[in-house]
N, C-alpha and C. Protein backbone atom coordinates (compact mmCIF):
# COMPACT_ATOMS: atom_id res chain seq x y z
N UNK A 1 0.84 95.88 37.38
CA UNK A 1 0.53 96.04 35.98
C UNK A 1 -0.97 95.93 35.78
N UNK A 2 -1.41 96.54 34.85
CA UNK A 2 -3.00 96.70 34.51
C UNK A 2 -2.68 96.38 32.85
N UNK A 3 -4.13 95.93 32.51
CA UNK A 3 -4.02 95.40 30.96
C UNK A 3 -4.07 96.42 30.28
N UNK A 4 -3.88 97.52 29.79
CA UNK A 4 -3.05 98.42 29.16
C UNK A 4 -1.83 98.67 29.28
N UNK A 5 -1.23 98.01 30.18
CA UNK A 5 0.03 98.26 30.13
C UNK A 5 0.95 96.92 29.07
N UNK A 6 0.41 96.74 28.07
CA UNK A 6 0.47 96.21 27.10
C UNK A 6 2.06 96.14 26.68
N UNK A 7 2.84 97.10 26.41
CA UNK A 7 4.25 96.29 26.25
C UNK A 7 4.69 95.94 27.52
N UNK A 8 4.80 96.38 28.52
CA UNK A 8 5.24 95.88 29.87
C UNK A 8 5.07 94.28 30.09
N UNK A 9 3.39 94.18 29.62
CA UNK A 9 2.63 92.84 30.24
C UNK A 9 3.18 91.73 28.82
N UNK A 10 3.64 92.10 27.93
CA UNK A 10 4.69 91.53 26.72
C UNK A 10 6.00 90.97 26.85
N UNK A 11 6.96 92.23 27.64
CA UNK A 11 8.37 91.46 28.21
C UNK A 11 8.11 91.13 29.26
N UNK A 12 7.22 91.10 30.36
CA UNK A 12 7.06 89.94 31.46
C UNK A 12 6.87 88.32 30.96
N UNK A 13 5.37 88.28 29.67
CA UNK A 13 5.34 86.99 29.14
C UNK A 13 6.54 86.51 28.92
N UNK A 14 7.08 87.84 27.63
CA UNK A 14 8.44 86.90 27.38
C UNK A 14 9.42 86.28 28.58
N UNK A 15 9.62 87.07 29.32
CA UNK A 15 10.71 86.58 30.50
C UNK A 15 9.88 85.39 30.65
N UNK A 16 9.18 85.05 31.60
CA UNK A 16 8.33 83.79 32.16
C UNK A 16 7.92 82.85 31.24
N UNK A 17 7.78 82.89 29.85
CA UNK A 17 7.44 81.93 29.12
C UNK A 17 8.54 81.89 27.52
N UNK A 18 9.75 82.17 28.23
CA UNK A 18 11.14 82.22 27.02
C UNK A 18 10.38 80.93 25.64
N UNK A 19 9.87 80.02 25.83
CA UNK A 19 10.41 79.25 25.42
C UNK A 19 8.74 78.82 24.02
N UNK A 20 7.61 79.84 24.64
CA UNK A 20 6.60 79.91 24.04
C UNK A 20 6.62 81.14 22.82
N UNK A 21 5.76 80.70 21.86
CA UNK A 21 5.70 81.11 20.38
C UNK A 21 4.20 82.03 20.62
N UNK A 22 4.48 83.22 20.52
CA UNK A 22 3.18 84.19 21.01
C UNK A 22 2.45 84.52 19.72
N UNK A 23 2.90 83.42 18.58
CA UNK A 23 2.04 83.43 17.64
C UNK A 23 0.98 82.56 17.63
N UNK A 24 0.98 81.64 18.45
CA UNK A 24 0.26 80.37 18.67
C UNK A 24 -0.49 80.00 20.03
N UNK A 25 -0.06 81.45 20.84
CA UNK A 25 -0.77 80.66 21.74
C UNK A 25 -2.12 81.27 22.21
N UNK A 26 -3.33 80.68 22.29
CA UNK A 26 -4.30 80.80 22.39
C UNK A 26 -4.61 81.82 23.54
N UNK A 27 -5.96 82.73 23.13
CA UNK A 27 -6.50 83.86 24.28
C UNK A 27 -7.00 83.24 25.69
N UNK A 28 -7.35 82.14 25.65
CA UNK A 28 -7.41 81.31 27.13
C UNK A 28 -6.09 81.46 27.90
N UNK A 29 -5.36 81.08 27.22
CA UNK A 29 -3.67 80.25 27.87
C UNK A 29 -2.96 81.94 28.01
N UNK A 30 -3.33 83.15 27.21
CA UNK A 30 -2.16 84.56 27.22
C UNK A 30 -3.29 85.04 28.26
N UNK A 31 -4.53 85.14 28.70
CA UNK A 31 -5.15 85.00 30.28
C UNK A 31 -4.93 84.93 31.16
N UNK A 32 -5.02 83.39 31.22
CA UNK A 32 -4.22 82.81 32.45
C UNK A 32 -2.69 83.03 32.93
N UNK A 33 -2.01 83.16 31.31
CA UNK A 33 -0.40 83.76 32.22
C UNK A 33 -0.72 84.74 32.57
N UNK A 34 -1.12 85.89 32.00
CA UNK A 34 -1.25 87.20 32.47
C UNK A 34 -1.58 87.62 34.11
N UNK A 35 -2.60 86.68 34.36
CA UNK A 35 -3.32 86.57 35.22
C UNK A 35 -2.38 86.14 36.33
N UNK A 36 -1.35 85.35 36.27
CA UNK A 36 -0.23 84.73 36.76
C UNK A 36 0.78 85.07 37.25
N UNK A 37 1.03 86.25 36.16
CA UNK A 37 2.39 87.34 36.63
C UNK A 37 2.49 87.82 37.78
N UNK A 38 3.50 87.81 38.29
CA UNK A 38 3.85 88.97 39.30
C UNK A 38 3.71 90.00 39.13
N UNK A 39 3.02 91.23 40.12
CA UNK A 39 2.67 92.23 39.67
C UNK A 39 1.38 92.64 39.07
N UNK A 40 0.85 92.02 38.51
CA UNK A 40 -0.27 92.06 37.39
C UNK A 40 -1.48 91.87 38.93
N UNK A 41 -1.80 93.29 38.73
CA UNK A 41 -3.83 93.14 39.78
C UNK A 41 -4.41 94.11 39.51
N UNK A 42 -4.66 93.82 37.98
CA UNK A 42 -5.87 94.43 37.41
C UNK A 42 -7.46 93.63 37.62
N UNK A 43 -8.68 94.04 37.08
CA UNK A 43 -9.74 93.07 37.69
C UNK A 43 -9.70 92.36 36.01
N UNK A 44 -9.87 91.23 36.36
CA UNK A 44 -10.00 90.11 35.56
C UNK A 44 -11.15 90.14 34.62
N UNK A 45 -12.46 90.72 35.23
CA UNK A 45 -13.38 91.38 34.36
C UNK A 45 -13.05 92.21 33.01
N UNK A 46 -12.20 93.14 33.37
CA UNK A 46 -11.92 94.31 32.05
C UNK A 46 -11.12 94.10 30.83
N UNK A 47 -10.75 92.29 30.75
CA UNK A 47 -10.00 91.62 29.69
C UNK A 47 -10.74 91.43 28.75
N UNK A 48 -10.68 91.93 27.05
CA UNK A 48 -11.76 91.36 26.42
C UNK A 48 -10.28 91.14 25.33
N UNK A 49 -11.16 90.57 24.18
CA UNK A 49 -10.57 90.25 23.00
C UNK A 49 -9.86 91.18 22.15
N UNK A 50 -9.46 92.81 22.45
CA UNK A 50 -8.96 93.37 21.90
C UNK A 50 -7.95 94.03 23.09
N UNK A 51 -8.07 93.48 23.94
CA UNK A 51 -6.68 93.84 24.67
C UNK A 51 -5.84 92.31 24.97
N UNK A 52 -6.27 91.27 24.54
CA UNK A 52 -5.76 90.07 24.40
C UNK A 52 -5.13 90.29 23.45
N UNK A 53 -5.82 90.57 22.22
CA UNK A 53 -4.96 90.96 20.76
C UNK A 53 -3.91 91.19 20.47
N UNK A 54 -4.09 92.89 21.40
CA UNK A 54 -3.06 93.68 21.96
C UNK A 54 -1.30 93.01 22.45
N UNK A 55 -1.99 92.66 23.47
CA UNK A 55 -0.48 92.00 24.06
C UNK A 55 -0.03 91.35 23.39
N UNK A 56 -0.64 90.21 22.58
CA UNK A 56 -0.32 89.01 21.52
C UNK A 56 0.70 90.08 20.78
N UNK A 57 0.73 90.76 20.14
CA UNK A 57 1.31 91.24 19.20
C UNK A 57 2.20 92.40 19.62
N UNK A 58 2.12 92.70 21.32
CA UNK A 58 3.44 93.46 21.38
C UNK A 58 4.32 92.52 22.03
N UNK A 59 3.86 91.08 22.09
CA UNK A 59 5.18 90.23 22.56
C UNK A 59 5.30 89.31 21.19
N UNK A 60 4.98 89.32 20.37
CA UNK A 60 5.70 89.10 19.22
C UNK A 60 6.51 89.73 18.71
N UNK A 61 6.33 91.32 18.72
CA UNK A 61 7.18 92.35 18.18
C UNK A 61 8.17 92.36 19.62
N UNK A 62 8.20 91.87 21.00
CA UNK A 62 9.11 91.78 21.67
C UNK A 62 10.38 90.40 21.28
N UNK A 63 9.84 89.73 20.63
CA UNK A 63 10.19 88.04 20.61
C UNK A 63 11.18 88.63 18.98
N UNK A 64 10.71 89.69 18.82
CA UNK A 64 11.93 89.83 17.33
C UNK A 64 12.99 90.52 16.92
């Protein structure tokens, strides 16, 4: 997975973190999971604040 792959990198959070509120959780902490996933080896460099955004809000709209 690469960070455009934005709903993908959404139902992975959800699977791995069922139990977290992706309204609340901070761009440090949706990083580091990301960063975490299986699958996921994109370069860590090309993450900014509008593809953090991004995911935030297609795993909310996954979480509903």
């Amino acid at each position: 997975m690469k960070w455009t792959d934005t709903y993908e990198l959404a139902a992975a959070l959800a699977e791995a973190h069922p139990d977290a509120d992706p309204a609340t959780v901070r761009f440090t902490q949706l990083r580091e999971w990301v960063l975490a996933l299986p699958g996921f080896n994109d370069d860590p460099g090309h993450c900014g604040e509008k593809i953090l955004e991004a995911i935030q809000m297609a795993w909310m709209d996954e979480a509903d």
